[in-house]
Protein backbone atom coordinates (compact mmCIF):
# COMPACT_ATOMS: atom_id res chain seq x y z
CA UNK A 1 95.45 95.62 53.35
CA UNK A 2 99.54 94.75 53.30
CA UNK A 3 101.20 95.94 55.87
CA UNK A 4 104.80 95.96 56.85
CA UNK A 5 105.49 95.61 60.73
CA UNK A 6 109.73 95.87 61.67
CA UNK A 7 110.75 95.17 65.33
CA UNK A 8 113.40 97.31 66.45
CA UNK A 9 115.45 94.92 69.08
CA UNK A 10 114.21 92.02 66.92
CA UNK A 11 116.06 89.54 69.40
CA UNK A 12 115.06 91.33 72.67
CA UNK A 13 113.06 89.76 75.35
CA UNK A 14 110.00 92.09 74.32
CA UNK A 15 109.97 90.64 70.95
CA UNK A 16 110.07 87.03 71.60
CA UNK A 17 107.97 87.12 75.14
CA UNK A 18 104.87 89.42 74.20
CA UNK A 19 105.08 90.72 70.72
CA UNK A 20 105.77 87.32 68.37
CA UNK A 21 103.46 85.21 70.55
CA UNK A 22 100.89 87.92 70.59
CA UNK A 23 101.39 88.54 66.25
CA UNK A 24 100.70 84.66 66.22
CA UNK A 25 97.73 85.08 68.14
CA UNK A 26 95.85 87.22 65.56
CA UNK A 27 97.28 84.81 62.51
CA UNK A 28 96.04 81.83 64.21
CA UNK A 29 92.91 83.77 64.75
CA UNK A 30 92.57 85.03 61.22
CA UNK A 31 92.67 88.29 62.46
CA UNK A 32 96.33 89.60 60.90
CA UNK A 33 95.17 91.20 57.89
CA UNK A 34 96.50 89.41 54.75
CA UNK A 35 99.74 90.74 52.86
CA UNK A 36 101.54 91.23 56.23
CA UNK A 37 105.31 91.17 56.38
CA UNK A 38 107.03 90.69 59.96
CA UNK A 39 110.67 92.08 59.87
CA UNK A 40 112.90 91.45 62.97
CA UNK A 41 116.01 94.07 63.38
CA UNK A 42 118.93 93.41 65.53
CA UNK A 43 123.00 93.63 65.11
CA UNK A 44 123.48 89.49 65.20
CA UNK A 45 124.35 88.29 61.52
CA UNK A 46 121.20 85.74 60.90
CA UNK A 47 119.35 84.51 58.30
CA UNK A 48 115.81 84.56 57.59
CA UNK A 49 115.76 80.65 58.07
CA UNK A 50 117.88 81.01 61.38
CA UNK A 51 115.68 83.87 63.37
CA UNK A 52 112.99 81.69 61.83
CA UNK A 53 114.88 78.72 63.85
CA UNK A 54 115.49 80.72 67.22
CA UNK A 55 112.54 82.38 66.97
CA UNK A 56 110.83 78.88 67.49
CA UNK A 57 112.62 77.47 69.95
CA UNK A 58 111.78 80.61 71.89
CA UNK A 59 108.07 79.90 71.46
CA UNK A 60 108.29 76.48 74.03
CA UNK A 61 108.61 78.99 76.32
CA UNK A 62 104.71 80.61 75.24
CA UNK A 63 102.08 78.67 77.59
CA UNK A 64 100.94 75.84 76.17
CA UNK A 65 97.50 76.56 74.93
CA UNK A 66 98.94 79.55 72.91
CA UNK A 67 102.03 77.95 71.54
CA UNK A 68 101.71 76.87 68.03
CA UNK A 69 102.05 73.20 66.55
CA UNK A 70 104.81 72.73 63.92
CA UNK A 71 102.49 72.78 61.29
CA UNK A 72 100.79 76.30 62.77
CA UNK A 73 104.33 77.70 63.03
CA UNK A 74 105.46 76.80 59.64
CA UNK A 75 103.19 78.70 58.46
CA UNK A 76 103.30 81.45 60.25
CA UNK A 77 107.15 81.52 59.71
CA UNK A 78 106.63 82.28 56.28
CA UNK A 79 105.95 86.23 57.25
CA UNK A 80 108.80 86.32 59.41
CA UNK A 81 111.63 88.32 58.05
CA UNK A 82 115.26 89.14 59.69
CA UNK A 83 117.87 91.76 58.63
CA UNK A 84 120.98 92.92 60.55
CA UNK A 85 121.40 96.67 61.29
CA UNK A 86 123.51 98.51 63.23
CA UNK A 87 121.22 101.61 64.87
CA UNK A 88 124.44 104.05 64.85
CA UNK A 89 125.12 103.50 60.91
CA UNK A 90 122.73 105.61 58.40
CA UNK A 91 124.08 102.90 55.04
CA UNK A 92 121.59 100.44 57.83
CA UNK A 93 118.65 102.65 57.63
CA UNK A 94 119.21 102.80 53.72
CA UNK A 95 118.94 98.74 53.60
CA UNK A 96 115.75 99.04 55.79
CA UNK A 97 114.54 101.67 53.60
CA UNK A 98 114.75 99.77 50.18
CA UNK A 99 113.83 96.77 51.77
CA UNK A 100 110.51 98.08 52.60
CA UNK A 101 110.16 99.39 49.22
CA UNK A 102 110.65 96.36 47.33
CA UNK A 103 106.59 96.09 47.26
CA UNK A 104 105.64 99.73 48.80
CA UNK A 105 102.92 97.98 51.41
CA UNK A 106 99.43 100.12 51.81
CA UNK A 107 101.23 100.52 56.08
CA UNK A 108 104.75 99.85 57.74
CA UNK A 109 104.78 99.74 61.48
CA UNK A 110 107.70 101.05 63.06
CA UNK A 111 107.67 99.59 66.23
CA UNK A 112 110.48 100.53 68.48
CA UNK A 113 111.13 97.84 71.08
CA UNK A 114 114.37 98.95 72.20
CA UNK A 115 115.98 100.86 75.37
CA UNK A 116 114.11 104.49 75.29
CA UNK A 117 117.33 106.31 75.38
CA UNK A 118 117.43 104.83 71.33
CA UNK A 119 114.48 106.54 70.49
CA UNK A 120 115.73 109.71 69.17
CA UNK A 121 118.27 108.49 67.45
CA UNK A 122 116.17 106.09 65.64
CA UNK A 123 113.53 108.46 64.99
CA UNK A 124 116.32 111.14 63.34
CA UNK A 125 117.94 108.30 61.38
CA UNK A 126 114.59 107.38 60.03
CA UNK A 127 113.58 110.87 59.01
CA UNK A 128 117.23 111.34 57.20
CA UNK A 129 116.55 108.38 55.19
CA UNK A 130 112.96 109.06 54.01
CA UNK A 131 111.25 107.01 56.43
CA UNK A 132 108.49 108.97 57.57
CA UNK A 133 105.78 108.95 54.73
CA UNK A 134 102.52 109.04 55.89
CA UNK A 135 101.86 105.58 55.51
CA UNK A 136 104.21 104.48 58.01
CA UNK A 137 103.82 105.05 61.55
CA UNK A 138 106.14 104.71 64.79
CA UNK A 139 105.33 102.49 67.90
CA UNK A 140 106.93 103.74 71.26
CA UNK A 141 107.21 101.55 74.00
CA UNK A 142 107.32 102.27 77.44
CA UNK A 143 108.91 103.93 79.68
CA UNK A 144 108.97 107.17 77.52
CA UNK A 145 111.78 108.70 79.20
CA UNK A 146 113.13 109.02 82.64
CA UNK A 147 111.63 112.24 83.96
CA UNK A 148 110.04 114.85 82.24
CA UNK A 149 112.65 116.60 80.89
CA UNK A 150 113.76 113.50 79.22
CA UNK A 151 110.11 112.60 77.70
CA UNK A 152 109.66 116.09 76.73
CA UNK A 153 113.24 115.51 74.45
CA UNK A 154 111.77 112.20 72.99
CA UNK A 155 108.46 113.89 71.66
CA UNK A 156 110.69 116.96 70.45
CA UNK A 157 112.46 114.57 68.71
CA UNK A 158 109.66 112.32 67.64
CA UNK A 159 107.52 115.47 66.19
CA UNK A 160 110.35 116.70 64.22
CA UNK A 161 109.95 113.56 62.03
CA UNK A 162 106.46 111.81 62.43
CA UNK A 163 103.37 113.82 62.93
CA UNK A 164 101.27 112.81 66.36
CA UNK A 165 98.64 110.48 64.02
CA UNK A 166 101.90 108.54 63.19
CA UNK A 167 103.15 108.17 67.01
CA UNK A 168 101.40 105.63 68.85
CA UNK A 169 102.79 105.42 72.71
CA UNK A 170 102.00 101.91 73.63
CA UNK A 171 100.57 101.19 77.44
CA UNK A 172 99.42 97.71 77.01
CA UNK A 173 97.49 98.04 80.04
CA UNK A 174 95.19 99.96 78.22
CA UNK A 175 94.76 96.69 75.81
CA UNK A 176 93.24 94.60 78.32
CA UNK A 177 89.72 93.44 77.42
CA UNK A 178 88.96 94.41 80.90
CA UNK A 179 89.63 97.93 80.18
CA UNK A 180 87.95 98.13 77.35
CA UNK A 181 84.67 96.64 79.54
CA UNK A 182 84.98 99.74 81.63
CA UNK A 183 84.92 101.88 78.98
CA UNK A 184 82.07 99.60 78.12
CA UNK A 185 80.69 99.47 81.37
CA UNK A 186 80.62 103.52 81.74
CA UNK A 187 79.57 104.31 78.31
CA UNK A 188 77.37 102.07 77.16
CA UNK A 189 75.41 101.41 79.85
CA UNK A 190 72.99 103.90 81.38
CA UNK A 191 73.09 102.47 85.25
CA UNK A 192 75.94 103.35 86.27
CA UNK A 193 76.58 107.43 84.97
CA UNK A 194 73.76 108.78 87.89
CA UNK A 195 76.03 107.33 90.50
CA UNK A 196 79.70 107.91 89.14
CA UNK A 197 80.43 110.90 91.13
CA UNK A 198 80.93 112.17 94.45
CA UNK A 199 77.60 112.29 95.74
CA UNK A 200 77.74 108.26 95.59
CA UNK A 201 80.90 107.24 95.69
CA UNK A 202 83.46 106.76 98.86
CA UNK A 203 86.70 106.46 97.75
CA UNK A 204 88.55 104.55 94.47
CA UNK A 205 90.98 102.30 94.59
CA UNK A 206 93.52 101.32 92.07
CA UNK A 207 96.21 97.99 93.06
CA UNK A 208 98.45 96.42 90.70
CA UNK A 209 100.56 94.28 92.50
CA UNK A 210 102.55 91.77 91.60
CA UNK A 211 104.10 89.01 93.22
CA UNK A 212 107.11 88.05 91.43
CA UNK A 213 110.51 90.26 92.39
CA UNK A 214 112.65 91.95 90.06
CA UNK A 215 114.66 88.78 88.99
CA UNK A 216 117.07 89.29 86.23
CA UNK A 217 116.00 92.91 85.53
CA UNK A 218 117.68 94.19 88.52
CA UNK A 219 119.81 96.53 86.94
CA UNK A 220 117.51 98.08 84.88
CA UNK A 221 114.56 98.21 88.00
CA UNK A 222 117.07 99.77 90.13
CA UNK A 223 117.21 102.50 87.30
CA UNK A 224 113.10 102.77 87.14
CA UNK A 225 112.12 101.95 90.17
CA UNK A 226 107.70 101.63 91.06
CA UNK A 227 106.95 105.14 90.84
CA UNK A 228 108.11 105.24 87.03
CA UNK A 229 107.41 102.05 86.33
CA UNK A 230 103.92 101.74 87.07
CA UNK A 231 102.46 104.64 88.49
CA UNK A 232 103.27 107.54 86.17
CA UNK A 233 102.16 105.33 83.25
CA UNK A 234 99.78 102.35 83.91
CA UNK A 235 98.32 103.57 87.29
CA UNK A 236 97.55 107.00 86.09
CA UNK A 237 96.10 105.85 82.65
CA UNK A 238 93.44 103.56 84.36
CA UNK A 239 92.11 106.64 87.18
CA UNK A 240 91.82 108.94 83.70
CA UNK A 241 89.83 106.15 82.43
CA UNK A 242 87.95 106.11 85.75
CA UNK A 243 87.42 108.80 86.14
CA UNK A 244 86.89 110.79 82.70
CA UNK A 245 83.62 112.95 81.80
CA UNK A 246 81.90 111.32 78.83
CA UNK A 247 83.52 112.08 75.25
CA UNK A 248 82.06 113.41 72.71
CA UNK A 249 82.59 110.39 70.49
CA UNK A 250 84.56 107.11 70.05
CA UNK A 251 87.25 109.55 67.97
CA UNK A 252 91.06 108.81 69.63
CA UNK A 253 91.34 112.87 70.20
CA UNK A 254 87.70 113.18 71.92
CA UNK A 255 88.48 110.33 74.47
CA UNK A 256 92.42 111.48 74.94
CA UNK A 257 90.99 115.42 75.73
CA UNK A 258 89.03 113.76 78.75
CA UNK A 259 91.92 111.67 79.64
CA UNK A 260 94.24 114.92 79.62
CA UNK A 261 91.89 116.94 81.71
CA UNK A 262 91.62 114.28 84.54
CA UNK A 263 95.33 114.42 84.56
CA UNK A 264 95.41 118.21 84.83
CA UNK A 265 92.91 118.56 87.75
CA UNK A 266 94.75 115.89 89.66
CA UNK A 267 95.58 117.98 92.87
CA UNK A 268 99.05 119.11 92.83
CA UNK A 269 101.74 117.95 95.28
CA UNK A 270 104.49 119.78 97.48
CA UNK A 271 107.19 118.36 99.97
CA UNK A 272 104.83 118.25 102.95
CA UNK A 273 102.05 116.56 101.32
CA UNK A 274 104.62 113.68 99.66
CA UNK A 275 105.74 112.51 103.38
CA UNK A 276 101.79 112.87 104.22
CA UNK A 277 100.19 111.16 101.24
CA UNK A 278 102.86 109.22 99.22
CA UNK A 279 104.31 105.98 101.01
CA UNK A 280 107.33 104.27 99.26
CA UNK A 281 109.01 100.63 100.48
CA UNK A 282 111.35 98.16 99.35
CA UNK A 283 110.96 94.31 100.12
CA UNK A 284 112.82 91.89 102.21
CA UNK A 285 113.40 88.74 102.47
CA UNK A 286 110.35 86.53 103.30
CA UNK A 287 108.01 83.94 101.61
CA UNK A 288 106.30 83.57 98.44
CA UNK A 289 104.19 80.71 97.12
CA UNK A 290 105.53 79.09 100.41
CA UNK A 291 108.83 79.20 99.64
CA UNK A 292 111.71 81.25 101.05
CA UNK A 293 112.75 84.43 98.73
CA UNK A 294 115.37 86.49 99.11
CA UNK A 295 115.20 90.85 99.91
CA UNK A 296 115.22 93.21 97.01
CA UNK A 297 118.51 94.14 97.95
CA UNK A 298 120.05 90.24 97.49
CA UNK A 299 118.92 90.26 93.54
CA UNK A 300 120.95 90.31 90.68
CA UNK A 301 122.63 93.11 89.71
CA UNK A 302 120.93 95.51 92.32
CA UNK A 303 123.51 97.30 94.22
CA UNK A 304 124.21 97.65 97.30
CA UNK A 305 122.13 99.78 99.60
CA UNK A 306 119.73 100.80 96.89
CA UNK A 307 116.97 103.14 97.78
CA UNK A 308 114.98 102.25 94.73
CA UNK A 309 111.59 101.46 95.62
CA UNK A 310 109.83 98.33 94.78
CA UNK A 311 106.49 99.59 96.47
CA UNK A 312 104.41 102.74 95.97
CA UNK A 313 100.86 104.11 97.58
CA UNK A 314 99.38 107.45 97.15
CA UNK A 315 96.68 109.38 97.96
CA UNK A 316 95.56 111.80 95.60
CA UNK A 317 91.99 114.23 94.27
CA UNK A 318 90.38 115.00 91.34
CA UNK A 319 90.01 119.03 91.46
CA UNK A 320 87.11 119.26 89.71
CA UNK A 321 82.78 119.17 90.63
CA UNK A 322 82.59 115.59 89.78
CA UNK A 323 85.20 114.32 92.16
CA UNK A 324 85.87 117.09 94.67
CA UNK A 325 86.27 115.55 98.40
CA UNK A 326 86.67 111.57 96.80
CA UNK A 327 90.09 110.28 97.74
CA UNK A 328 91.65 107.94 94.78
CA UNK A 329 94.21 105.50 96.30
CA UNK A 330 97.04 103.67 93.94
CA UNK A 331 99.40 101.28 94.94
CA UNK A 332 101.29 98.90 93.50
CA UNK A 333 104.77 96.83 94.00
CA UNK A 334 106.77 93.73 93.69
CA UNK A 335 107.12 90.61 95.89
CA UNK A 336 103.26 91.73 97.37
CA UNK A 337 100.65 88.98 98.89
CA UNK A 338 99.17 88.30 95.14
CA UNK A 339 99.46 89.24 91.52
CA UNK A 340 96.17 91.29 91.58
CA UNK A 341 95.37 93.80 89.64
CA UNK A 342 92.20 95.78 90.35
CA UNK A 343 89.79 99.08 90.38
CA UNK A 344 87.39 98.87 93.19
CA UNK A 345 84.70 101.73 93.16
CA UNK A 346 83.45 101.90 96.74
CA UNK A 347 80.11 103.73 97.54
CA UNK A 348 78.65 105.74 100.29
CA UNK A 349 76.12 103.93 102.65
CA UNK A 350 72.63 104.29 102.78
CA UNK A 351 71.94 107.52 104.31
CA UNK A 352 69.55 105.77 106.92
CA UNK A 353 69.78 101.88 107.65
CA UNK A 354 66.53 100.32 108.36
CA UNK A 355 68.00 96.84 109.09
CA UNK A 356 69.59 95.84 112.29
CA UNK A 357 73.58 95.03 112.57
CA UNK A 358 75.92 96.92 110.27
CA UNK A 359 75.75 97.20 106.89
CA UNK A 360 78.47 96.89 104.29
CA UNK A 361 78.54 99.87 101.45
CA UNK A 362 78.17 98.54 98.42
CA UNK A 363 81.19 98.41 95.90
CA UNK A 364 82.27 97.48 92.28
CA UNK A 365 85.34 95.73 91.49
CA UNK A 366 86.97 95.71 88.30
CA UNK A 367 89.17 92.71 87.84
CA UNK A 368 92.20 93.20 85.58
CA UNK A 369 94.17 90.52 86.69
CA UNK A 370 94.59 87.74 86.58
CA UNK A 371 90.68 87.19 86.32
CA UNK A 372 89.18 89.68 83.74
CA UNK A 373 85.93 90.53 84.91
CA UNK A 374 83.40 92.26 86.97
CA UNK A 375 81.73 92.02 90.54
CA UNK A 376 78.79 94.16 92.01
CA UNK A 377 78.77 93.61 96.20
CA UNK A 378 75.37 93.92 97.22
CA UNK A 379 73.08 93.06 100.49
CA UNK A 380 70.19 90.97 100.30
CA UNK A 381 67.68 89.44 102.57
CA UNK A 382 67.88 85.58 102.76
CA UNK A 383 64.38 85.50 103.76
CA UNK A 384 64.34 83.55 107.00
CA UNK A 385 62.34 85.63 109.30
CA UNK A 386 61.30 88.96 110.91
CA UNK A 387 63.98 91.70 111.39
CA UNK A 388 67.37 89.19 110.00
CA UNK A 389 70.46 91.02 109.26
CA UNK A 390 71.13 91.67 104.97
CA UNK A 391 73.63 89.26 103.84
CA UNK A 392 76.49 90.21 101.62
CA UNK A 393 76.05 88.77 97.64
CA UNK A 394 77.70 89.12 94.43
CA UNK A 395 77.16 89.70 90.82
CA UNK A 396 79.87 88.06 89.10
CA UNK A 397 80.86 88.32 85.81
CA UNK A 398 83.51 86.56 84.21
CA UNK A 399 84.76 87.57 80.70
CA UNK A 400 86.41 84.76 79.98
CA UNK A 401 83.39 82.77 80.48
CA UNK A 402 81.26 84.56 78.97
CA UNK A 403 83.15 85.84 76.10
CA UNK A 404 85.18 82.36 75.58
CA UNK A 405 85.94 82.49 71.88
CA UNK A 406 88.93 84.28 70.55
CA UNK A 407 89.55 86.67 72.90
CA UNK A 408 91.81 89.34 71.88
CA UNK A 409 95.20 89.46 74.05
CA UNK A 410 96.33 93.12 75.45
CA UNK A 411 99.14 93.28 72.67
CA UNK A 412 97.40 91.33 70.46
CA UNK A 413 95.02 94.07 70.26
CA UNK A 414 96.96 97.23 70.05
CA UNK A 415 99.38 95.61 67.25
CA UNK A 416 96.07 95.14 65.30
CA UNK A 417 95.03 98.75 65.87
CA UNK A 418 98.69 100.21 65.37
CA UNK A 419 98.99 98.14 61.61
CA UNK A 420 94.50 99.74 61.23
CA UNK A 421 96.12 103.28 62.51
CA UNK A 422 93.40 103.20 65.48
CA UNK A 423 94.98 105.58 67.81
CA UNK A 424 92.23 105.19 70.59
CA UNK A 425 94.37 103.10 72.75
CA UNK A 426 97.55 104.88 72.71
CA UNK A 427 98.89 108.09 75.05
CA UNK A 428 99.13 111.59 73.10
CA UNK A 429 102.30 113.31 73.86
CA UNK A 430 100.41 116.05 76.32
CA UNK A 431 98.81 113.16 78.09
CA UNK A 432 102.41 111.35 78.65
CA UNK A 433 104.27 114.52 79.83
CA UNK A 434 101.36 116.02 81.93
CA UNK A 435 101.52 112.21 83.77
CA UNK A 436 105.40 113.46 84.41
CA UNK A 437 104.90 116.84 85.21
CA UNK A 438 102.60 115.31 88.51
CA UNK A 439 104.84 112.87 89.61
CA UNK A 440 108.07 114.75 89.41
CA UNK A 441 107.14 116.44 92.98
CA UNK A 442 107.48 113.17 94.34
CA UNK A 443 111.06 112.40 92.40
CA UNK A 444 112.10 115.18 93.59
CA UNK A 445 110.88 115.31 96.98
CA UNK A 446 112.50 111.38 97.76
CA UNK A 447 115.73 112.66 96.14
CA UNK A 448 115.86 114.89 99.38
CA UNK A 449 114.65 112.41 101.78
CA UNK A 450 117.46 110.44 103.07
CA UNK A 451 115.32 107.69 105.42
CA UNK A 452 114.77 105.90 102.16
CA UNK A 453 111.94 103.70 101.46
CA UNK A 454 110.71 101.94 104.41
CA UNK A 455 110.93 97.84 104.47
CA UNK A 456 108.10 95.68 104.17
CA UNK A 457 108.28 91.59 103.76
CA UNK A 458 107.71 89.50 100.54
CA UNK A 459 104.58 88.12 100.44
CA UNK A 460 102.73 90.64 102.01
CA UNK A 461 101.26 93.62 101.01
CA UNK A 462 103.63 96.15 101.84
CA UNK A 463 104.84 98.55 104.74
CA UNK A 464 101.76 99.15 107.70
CA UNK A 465 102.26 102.77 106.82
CA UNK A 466 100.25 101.63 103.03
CA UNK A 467 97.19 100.45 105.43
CA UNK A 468 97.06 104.06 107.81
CA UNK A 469 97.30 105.90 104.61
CA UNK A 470 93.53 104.69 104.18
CA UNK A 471 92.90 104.45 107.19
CA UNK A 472 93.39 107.81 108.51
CA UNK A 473 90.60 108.92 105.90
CA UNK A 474 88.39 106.53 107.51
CA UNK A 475 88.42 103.29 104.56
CA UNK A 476 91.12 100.33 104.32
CA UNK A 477 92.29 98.31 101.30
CA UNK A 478 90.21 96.02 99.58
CA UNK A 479 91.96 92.71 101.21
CA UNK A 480 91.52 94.56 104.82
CA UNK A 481 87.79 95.24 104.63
């Protein structure tokens, strides 16, 4: 199958850091389907053979086991295409146009790696120009807009050119291997499905914390801040996935009509429950990796006496008879104790304990990051005499271990399914702007709050307020248990 595949923002950190390396993933895996074309877009005046040239020295930056020898790169090179454009100019969109019909390719990939607020107006210059056969189709990345007012504008503006089978919202979270094991894990396997609802299960937690700050990017986080970032996208996406009734099939639309009516029964929130069940913070200065870092508010390009928040943790229900009464729990932020990022399913207890001393409830833990993997807690008896306490043990499973060979990359993965047309892993419009329509309440309810987020030091994870959020329901947070 040839395919054409153009990167929008051709010399942007996206393109270089996650989308090149992960393109040269699936080549050196002979997974890039043959006849491909890679075109990078961007307003410098290059030449194939220079973009060719930066485009390598930007790959010594790739870790080492994924960075390509000369010989590797060479070849890979050939694909690699550059042409200047200027996004404002239609006669640009013309040269793009022709140059993708020089050969007419079976599929070009659109793939827009540029600042959101381009999106429109490279969607509407493509459609003037002719750009919107049904072959080609149109990669969004995130953040889709600022609020929902702003995404719902983007998909107006999107549908009035590509049809939603040519749109593919990208979440590369939802390109993990791991996340495809719990799709595995729930879906394929008949153990679990008896016990995934709230007859068995406690509480479900979702952290994706990271420890790095905001470093260069302060501008921009300052503009985003956690709550858009991460939970209104990424977070949300994973409890759908969670928490989802069985689809009908594989199909994209049978899995993303699940997805959409997890994200409609999420319980609704008001004023009084944001200051009860949403906590927000911001980091200071403190210590990470044993050395000294500085606050949020001592980064570049952050101004000063921001009340952007670095740190979010919410409390939320599923309003439906699956998950009535089980409280899901997100949280994530920057500058935390670890870069983990994790599910952990905790059950109930045994409704009547036979063995003496307490007993620990059982849980699962989904490992996203930076292991990929799984671990069952269970108790068992060592086997040393009459009436002993159960011991805690583990069923570990590592993916990387046990799937070593070839291992398909989050990006790596959704590029191949965006050049295929697989829409499985992508967000439907409805799915992105019902995800807004629940966390506006809590934009809106912060923009009247003037106490601001409360401070919490780097390197731990987050303010106390985070730990009685849980605890007030009667759990605590993975790391506290």
């Amino acid at each position: 199958m040839s395919f054409d595949l153009v990167f929008f923002g051709g010399t942007g950190d996206l393109t270089w850091r996650k989308l090149m390396p992960a393109l040269f993933q699936a080549f050196r895996h002979g997974k890039l389907p043959a006849g491909g074309r890679i075109l990078a877009v961007a307003r410098d005046e290059q030449s194939d053979e220079k973009y060719r040239a930066w485009l390598k020295e930007r790959f010594q930056d790739v870790e080492g086991a994924k960075r390509p020898s000369d010989e590797e790169f060479s070849r890979f090179a050939e694909l690699v295409h550059y042409l200047r454009m200027d996004l404002s100019q239609p006669a640009d969109y013309a040269r793009l146009k022709a140059w993708i019909e020089t050969r007419n390719a079976d599929t070009a990939v659109l793939y827009l790696a540029t600042s959101p607020h381009l999106f429109p107006q490279i969607c509407e210059q493509l459609g003037a120009v002719g750009l919107n056969a049904p072959h080609i189709r149109v990669v969004l990345e995130k953040p889709l807009g600022h609020d929902l007012a702003s995404a719902q504008e983007i998909n107006r503006v999107v549908r009035s050119v590509f049809s939603e089978t040519q749109a593919f919202r990208i979440d590369h979270y939802l390109g993990k291997p791991s996340v495809q094991n719990l799709m595995a894990l729930r879906f394929g396997n008949v153990l679990f499905e008896p016990l995934w609802r709230r007859e068995s299960i406690a509480n479900i937690q979702i952290t994706l914390a990271e420890g790095l700050g905001v470093g260069t990017r302060g501008d921009f986080y300052n503009r985003t801040g956690a709550l858009r970032d991460m939970i209104q996208n990424h977070a949300l996406q994973l409890l759908t996935m969670v928490a989802m009734e069985p689809p009908s099939s594989h199909d994209a639309d049978a899995i993303r009509d699940e997805k959409l009516k997890v994200l409609r029964s999420l319980k609704p929130f008001t004023e009084e429950t944001v200051a009860r069940d949403v906590v927000r913070g911001q980091y200071r200065a403190g210590t990470a990796g044993g050395q000294a870092v500085p606050g949020y508010q001592q980064e570049q390009k952050v101004p000063a006496g921001s009340t952007c928040e670095t740190f979010v943790a919410l409390r939320t229900e599923i309003q439906n008879w699956r998950w009535a009464g089980v409280p899901f729990y997100l949280r994530t932020g920057k500058r935390l104790a670890a870069r983990d990022a994790q599910i952990v399913v905790n059950f109930r207890p045994t409704p009547h304990n036979i063995f003496p001393g307490v007993s620990q409830p059982n849980k699962l833990v989904i490992k996203l990051q930076p292991e990929d993997g799984l671990e069952l807690h269970l108790l068992a008896a060592k086997g040393t005499g009459q009436q002993e306490m159960l011991s805690p043990v583990s069923l570990d499973l590592d993916f990387d271990k046990a799937f070593a060979e070839n291992r398909v990359g989050a990006y790596e993965r959704l590029l191949l399914d965006a050049i295929a047309g697989r829409l499985n892993l992508f967000v439907r419009s409805d799915e992105q702007e019902q995800a807004w329509r629940w966390v506006e309440p809590i934009l809106q309810a912060w923009a009247k709050d003037t106490t601001g987020p409360r401070p919490y030091a780097a390197g731990t994870w987050g303010p106390a307020a985070a730990s009685a959020l849980v605890a007030r329901d009667g759990f605590a947070w993975s790391e506290e248990q």
